[in-house]
Protein backbone atom coordinates (compact mmCIF):
# COMPACT_ATOMS: atom_id res chain seq x y z
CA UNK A 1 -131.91 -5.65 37.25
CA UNK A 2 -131.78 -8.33 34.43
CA UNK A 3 -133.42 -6.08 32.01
CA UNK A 4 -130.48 -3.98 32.29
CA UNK A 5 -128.10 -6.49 31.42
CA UNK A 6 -127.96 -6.42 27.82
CA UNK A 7 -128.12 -2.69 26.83
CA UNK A 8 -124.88 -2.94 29.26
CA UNK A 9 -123.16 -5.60 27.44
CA UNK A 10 -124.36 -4.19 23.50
CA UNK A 11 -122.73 -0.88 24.75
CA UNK A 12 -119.29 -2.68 26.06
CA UNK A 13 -119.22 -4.58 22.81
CA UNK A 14 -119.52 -1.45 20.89
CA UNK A 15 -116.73 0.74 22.89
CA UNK A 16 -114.00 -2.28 23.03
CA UNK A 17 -112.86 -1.62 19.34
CA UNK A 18 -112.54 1.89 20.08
CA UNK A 19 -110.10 1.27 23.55
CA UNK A 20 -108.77 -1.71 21.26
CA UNK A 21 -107.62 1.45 19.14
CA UNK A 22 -106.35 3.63 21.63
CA UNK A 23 -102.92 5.20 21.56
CA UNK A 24 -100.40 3.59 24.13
CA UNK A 25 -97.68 4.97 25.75
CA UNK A 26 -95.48 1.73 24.88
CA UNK A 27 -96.70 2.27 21.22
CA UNK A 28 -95.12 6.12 21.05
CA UNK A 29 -91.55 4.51 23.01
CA UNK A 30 -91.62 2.26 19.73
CA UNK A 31 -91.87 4.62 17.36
CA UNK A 32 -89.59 6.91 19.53
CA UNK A 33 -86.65 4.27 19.66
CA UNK A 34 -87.16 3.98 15.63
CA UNK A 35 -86.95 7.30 14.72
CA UNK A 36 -83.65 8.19 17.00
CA UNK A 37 -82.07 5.26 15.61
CA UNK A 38 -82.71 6.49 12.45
CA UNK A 39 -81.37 9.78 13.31
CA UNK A 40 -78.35 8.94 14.91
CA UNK A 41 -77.23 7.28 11.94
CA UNK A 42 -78.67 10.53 9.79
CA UNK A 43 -80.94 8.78 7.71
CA UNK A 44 -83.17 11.39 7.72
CA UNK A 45 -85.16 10.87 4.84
CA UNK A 46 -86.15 7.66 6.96
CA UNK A 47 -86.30 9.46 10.40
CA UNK A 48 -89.24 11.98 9.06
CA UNK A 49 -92.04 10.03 8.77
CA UNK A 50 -91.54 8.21 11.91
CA UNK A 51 -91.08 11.85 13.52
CA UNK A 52 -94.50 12.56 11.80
CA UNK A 53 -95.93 9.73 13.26
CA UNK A 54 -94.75 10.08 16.65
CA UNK A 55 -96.25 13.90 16.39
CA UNK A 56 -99.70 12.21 15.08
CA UNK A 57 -99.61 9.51 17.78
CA UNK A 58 -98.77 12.13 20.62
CA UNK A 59 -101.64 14.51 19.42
CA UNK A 60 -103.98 11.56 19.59
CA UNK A 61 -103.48 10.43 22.99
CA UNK A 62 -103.35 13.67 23.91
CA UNK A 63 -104.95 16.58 22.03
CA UNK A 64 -103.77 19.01 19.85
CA UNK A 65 -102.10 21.93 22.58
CA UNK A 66 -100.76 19.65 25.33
CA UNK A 67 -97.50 19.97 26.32
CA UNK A 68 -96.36 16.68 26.00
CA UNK A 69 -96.32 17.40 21.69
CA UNK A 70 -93.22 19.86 22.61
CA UNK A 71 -90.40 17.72 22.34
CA UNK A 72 -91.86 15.56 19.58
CA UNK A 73 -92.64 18.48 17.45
CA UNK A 74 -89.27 19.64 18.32
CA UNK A 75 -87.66 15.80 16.83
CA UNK A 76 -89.73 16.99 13.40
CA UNK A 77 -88.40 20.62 13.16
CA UNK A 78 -84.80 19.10 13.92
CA UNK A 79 -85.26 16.80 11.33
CA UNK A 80 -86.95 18.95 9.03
CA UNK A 81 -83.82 21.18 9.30
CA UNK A 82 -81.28 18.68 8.95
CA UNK A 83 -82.98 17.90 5.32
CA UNK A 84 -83.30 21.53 4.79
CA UNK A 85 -86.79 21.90 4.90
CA UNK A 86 -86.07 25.48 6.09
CA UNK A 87 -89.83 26.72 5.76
CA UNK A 88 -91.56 23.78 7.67
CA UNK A 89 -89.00 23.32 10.37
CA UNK A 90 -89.61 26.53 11.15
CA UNK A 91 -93.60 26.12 11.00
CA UNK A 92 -93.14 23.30 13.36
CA UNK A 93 -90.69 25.09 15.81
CA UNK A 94 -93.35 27.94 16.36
CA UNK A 95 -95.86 25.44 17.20
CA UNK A 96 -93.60 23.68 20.07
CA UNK A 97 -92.28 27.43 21.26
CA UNK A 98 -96.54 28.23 21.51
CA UNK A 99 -97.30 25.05 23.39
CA UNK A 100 -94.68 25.17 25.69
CA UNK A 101 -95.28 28.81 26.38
CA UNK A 102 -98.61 28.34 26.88
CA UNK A 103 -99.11 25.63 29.04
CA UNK A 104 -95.49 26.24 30.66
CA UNK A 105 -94.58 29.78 30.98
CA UNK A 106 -91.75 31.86 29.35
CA UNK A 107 -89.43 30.39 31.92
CA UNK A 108 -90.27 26.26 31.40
CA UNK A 109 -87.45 24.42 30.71
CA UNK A 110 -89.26 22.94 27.67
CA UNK A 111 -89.11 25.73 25.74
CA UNK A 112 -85.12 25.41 25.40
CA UNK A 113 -84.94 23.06 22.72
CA UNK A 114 -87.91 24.46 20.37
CA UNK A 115 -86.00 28.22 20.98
CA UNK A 116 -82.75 26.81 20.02
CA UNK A 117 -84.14 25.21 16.57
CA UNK A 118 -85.91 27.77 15.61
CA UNK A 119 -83.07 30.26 16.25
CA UNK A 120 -80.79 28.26 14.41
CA UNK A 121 -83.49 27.83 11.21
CA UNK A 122 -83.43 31.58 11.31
CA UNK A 123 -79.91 31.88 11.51
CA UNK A 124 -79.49 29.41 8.41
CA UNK A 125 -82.28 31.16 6.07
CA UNK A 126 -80.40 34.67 6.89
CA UNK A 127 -83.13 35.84 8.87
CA UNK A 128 -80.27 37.39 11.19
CA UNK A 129 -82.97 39.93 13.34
CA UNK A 130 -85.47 36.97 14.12
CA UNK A 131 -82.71 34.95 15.16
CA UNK A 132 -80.86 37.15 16.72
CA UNK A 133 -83.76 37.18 19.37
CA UNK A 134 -85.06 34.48 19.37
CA UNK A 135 -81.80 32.84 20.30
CA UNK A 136 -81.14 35.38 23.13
CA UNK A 137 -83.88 34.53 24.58
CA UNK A 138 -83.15 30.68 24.44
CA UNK A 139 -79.89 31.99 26.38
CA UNK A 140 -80.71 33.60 29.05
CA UNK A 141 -83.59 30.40 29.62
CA UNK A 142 -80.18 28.72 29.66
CA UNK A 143 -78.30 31.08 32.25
CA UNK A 144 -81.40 31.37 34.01
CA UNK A 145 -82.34 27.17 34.27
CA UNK A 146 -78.23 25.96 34.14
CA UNK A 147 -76.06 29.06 35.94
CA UNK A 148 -74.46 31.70 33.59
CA UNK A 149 -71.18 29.50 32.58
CA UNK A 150 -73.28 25.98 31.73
CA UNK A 151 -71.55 24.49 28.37
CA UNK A 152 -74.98 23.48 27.56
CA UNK A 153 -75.09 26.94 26.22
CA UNK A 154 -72.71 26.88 23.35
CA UNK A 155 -74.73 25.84 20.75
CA UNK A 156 -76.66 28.31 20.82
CA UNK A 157 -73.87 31.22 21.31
CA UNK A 158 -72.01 30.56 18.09
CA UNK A 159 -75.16 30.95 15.65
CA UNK A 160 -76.42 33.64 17.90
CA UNK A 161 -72.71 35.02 17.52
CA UNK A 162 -73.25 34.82 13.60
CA UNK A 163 -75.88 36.58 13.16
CA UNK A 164 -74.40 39.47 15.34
CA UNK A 165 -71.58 39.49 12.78
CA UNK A 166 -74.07 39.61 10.06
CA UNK A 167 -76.34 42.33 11.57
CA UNK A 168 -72.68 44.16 12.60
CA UNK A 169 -73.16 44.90 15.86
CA UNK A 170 -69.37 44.16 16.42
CA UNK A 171 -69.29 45.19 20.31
CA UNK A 172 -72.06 42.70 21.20
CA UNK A 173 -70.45 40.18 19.26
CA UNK A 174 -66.94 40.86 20.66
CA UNK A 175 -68.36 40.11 24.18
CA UNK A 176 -69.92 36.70 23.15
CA UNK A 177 -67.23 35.42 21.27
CA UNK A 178 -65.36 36.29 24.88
CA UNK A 179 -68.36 34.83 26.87
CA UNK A 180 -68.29 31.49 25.04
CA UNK A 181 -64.38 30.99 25.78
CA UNK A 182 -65.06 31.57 28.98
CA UNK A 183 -67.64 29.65 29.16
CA UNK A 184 -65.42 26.44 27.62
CA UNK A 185 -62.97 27.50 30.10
CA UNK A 186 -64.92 27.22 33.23
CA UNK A 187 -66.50 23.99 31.92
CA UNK A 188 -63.24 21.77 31.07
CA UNK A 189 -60.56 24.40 32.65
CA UNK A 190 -58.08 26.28 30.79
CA UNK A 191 -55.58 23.36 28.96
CA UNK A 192 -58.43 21.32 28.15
CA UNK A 193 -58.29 20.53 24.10
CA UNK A 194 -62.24 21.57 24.09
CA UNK A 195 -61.14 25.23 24.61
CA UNK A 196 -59.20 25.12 21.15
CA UNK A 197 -62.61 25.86 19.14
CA UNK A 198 -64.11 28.59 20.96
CA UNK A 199 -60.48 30.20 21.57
CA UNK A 200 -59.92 29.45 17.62
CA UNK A 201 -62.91 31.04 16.77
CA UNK A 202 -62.42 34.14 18.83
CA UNK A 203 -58.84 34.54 17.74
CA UNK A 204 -60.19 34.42 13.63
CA UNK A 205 -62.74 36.86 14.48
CA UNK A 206 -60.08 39.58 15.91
CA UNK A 207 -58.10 38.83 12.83
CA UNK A 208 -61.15 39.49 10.92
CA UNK A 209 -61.82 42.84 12.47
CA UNK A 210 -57.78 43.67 11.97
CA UNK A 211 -56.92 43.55 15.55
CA UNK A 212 -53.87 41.41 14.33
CA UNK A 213 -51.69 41.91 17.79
CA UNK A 214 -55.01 40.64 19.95
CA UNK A 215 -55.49 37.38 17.20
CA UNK A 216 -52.10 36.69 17.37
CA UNK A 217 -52.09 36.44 20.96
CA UNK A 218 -54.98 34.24 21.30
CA UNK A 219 -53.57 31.97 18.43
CA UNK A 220 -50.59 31.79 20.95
CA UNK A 221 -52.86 30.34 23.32
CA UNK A 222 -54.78 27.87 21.11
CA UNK A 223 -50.76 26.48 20.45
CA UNK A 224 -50.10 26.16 23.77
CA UNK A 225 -53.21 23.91 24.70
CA UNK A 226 -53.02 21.98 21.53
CA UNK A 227 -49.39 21.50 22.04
CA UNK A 228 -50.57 19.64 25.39
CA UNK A 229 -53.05 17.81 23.59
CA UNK A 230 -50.55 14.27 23.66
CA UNK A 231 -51.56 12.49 20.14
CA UNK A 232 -53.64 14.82 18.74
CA UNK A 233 -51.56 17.38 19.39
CA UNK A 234 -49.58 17.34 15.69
CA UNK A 235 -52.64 17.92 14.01
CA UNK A 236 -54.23 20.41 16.54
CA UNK A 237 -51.12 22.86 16.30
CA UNK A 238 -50.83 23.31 12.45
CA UNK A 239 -54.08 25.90 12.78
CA UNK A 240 -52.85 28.19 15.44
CA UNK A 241 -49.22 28.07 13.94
CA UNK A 242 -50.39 29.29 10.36
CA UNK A 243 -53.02 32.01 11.98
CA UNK A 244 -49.88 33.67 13.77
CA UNK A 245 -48.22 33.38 10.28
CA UNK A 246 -51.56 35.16 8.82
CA UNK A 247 -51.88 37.46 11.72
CA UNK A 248 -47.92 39.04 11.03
CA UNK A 249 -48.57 38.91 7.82
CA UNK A 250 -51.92 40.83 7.28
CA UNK A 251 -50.59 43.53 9.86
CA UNK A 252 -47.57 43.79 7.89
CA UNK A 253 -49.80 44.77 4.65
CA UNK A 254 -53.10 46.20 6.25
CA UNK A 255 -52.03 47.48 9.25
CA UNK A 256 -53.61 47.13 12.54
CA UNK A 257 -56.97 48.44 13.79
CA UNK A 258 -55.63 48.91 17.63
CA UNK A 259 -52.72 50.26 19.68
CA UNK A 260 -50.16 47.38 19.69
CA UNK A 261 -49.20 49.09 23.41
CA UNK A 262 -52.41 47.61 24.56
CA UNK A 263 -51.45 44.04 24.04
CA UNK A 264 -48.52 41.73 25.16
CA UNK A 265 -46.99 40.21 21.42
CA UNK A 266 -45.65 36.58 22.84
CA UNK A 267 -43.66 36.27 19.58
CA UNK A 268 -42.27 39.73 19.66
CA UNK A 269 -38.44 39.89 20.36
CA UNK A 270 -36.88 42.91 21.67
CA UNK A 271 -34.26 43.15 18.77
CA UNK A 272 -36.70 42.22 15.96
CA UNK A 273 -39.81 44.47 14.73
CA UNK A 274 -42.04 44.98 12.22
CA UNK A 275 -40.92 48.24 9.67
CA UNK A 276 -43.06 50.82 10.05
CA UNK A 277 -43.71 51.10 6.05
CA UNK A 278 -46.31 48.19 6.25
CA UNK A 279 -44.76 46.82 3.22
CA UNK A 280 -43.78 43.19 1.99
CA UNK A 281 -40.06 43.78 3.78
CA UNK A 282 -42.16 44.65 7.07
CA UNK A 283 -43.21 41.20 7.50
CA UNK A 284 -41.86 39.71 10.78
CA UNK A 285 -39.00 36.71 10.42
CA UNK A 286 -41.38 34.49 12.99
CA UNK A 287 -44.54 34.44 11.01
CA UNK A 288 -42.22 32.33 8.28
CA UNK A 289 -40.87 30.01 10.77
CA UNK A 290 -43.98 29.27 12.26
CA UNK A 291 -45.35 28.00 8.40
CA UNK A 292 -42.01 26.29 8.09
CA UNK A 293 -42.66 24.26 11.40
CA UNK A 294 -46.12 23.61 10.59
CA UNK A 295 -45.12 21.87 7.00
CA UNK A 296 -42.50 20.14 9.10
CA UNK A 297 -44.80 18.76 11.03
CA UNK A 298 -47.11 17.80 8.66
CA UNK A 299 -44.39 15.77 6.58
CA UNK A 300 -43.88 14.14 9.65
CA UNK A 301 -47.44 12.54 10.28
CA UNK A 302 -49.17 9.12 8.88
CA UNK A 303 -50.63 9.31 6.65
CA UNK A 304 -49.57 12.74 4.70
CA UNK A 305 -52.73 14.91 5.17
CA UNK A 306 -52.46 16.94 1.76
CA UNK A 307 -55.31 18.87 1.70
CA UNK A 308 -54.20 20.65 5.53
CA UNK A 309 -50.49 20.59 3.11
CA UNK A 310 -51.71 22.09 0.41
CA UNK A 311 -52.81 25.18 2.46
CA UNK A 312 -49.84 25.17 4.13
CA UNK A 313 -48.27 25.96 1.15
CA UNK A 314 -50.72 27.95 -0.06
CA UNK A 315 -49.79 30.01 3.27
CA UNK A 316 -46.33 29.95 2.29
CA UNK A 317 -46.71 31.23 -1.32
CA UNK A 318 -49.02 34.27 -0.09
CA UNK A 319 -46.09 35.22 2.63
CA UNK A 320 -43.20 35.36 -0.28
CA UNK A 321 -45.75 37.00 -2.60
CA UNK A 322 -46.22 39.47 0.28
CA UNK A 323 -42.74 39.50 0.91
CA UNK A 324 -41.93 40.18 -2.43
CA UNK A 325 -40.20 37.62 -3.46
CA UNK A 326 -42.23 36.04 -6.39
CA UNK A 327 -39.56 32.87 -7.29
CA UNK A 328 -40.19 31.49 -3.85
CA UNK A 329 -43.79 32.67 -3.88
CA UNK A 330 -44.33 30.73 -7.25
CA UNK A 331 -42.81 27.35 -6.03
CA UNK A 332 -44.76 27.21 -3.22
CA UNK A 333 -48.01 27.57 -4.82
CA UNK A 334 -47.24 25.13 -7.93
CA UNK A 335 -46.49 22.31 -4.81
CA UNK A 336 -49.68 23.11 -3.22
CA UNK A 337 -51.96 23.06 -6.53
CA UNK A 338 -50.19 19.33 -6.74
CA UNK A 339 -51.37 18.79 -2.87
CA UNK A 340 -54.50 19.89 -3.54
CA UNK A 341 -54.80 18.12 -6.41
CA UNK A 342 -53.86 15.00 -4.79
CA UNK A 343 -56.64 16.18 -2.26
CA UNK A 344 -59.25 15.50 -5.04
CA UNK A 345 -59.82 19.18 -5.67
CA UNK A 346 -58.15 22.49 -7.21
CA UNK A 347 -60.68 24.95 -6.04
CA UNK A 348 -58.93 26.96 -3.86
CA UNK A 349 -56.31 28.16 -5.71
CA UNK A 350 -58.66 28.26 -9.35
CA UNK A 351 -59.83 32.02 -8.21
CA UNK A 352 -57.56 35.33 -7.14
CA UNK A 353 -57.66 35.30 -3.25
CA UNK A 354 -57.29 38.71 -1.48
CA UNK A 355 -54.06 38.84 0.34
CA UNK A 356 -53.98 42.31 1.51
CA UNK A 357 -56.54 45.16 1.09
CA UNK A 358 -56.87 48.30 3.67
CA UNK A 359 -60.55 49.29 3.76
CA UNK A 360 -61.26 53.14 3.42
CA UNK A 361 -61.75 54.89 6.85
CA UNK A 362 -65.41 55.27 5.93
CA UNK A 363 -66.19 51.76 5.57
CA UNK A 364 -68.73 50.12 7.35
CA UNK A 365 -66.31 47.27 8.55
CA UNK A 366 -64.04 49.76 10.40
CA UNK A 367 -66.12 53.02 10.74
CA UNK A 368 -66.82 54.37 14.29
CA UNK A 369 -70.59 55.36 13.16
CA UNK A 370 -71.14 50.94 12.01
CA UNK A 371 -73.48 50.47 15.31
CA UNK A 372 -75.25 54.03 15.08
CA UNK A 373 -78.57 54.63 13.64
CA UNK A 374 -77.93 58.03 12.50
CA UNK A 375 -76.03 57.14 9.60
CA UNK A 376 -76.56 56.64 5.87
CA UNK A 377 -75.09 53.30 3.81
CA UNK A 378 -73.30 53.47 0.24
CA UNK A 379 -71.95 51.51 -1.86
CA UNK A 380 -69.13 50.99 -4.55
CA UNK A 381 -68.79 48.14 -6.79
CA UNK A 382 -65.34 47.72 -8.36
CA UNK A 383 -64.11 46.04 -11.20
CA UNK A 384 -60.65 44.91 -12.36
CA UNK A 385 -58.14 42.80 -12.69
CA UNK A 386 -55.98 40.85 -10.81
CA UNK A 387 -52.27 40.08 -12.78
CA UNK A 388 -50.41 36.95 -12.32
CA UNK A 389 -47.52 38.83 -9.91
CA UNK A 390 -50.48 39.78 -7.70
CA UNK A 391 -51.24 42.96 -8.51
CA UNK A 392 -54.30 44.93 -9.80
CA UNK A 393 -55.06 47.14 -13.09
CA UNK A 394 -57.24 48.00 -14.36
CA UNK A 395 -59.58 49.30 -11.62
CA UNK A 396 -62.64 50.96 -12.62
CA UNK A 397 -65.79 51.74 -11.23
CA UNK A 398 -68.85 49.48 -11.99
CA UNK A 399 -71.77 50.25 -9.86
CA UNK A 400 -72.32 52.61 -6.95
CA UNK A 401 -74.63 55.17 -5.17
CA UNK A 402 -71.82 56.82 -3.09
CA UNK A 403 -69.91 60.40 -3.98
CA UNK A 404 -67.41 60.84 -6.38
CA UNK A 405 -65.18 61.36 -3.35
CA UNK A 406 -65.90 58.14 -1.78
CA UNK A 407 -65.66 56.34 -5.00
CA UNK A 408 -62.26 57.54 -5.17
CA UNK A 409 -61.12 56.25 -2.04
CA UNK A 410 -62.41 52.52 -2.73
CA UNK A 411 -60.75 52.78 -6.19
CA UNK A 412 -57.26 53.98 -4.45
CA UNK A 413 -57.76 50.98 -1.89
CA UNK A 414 -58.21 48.55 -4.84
CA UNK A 415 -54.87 49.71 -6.55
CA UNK A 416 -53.35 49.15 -3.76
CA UNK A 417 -54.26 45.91 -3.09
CA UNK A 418 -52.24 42.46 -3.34
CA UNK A 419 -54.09 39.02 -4.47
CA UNK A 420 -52.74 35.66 -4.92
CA UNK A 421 -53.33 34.92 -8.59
CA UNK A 422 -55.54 32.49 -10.10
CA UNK A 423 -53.27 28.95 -11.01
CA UNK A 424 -54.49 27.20 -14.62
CA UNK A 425 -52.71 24.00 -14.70
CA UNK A 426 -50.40 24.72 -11.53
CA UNK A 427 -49.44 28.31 -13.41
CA UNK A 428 -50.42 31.73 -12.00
CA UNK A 429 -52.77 33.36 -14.99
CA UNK A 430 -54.46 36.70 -15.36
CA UNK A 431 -58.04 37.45 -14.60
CA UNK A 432 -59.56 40.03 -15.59
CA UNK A 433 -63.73 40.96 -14.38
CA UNK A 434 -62.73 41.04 -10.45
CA UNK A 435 -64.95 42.78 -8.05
CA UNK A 436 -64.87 43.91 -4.89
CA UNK A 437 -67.99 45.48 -2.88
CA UNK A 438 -67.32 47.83 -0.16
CA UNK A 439 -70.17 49.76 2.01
CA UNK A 440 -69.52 53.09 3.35
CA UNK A 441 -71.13 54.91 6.46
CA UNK A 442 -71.37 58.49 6.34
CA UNK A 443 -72.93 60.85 8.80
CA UNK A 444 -77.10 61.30 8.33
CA UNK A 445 -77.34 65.55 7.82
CA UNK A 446 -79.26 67.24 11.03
CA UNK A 447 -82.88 67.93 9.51
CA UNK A 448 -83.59 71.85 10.02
């Protein structure tokens, strides 16, 4: 046996580097523990490499396709898409969604995370199809893994949401926006101040899609919780109170895209109504009080918040203008160009903003053929300008590919139209060179 002795111990003496070397579990908790603190603080330009490294360390101990790389490569793509490195988060996203597919199956839990990042990277690079998808399926992991009303979900329901908005499937998007306050309610129950967002976001969608009555009723509800809210509640009631304001007005000017039968108005009172003649004199006394309590409030809280001020007023100025009444309009917006410029910036009222515009029945935002497929897309650029009272002139047509038809019933919209006008200095200015984009749908001819 003695001759056997030494081969044995030149052969240990040449492997103990190598083990010396090897990757330890308590090494990769290190680096771990680094990284997240570097994360949590969003230093991510220090986070990265140590996510790199944890990936490296992980696909050393081991291999290249095991599962335990998912959630580090999913740390990298996060990372990588908190710096906006769009193209390799993504790249590293597929790679944990492969892994965990592959050694887990379409239904392992580990594929939750990698789905919801790479949904999300999708979602911010416009990608709307992809992420459309690929974040439905990270959903119904979720329902499947957590129960259909988990709040674990909601991250991944608003971009998913977005991107149904951008890809206009209204309907499906309707029914998440729903879903996801349902979802907040069932987590944290009905009064809870975690509701506000999702029922926030709902409500700005309706008014978005001109069901003003429907908006204005869930911006009744987002009042009500916030006004339960104890010390937040000042701050978490001025939103809700100038989106009823918004609501009145905009159906005052546009219209409304439902049957106000349908819904139950909680600021409706039997003696008071809105004039059928949509004009500025239509607009309903309550939308004004509810902008008058909300800069009450506001003057009331510690310190003066003058950016959430300035829009107040901003919200103030568009009512009068609306209301036709362009002294009181005026004043309003030369105090909120001083908020805002108290704020640190001017912005928002250095451009015309649209204050009431009713979209041609053939556009794609309000036509009933938006979710077919046998339709065919136009559309007409216009080009004018927008005068200090408010109104445009000017309105011609710059580019288009629809009929002469449907040109003229963009152009007629346009004239019709109200802006806010552009402040120089705190004083309302013309601008001339606006435009305005709007896509029509018409009917696809049968083929013979």
């Amino acid at each position: 046996m003695r001759p056997l002795k030494l081969p044995l111990m030149l052969a240990a003496a040449v492997l103990a580097p190598a083990a010396a070397l090897a990757v330890t579990d308590a090494e990769r908790v290190a680096v771990y523990r680094e990284y997240r603190a570097a994360f949590d603080a969003h230093r991510y330009p220090d986070a990265l490499p140590l996510a790199e490294k944890l990936v490296a360390l992980t696909q050393e101990q081991y291999g290249a396709k095991d599962r335990e790389l998912v959630n580090p490569l999913a740390n990298l793509g996060t990372t990588q898409y908190r710096m906006g490195d769009y193209k390799d988060a993504e790249d590293t996203y597929l790679r944990s969604v492969k892994i965990a597919a592959d050694t887990g199956g379409n239904t392992d839990r580990l594929l939750l995370r990698p789905l919801q990042g790479l949904g999300a990277t999708y979602y911010a690079t416009r990608q709307y199809e992809d992420a459309s998808l690929t974040l439905q399926r990270a959903l119904d992991l979720s329902r499947n893994l957590d129960g259909l009303l988990n709040p674990g979900q909601m991250p991944i329901l608003y971009p998913l949401i977005g991107s149904l908005v951008n890809l206009e499937r209204h309907s499906e998007a309707d029914r998440e926006f729903q879903y996801s306050v349902r979802v907040a309610e069932s987590a944290w129950g009905g009064t809870d101040a975690r509701v506000i967002r999702p029922v926030d976001r709902y409500a700005r969608w309706l008014e978005h899609m001109g069901r003003y009555p429907s908006a204005r009723a869930e911006y009744a509800r987002e009042l009500t919780i916030a006004e339960g809210a104890g010390t937040r509640a000042a701050r978490l009631v001025i939103d809700p109170l100038l989106g009823i304001a918004r609501s009145y007005r905009l159906e005052a000017t546009n219209g409304s895209d439902e049957e106000a039968a349908q819904y139950v108005d909680p600021f409706v009172q039997p003696s008071v109504g809105v004039l059928g003649d949509h004009g500025g004199h239509g607009l309903h006394p309550d939308g004004e009080k509810a902008l008058l309590l909300a800069l009450q409030t506001l003057d009331k809280m510690r310190p003066v918040d003058q950016q959430l001020r300035g829009t107040t007023l901003m919200e103030l100025g568009d009512w009068y203008l609306c209301a036709d009444q362009p002294d009181k309009s005026l004043a309003r917006y030369r105090e909120a160009w001083k908020d805002f410029q108290q704020a640190g910036s001017t912005a928002t009222l250095d451009v015309p903003r649209q204050l009431a515009y009713r979209t041609p029945g053939a556009s794609a935002a309000r036509s009933r053929l938006a979710e077919r497929d046998n339709t065919d897309e136009h559309s007409v650029q216009a080009t004018f300008t927008v005068k200090r009272d408010g109104h445009t002139a000017n309105v011609i047509t710059s580019t288009s590919d629809a009929t002469g038809a449907q040109q003229k019933t963009v152009l007629a919209a346009v004239r019709r139209a109200r802006y806010a006008p552009r402040l120089l200095n705190g004083e309302p200015v013309d601008t001339e060179g606006v435009t305005l984009v709007e896509k029509l749908l018409s009917k696809r001819p049968r083929q013979p």
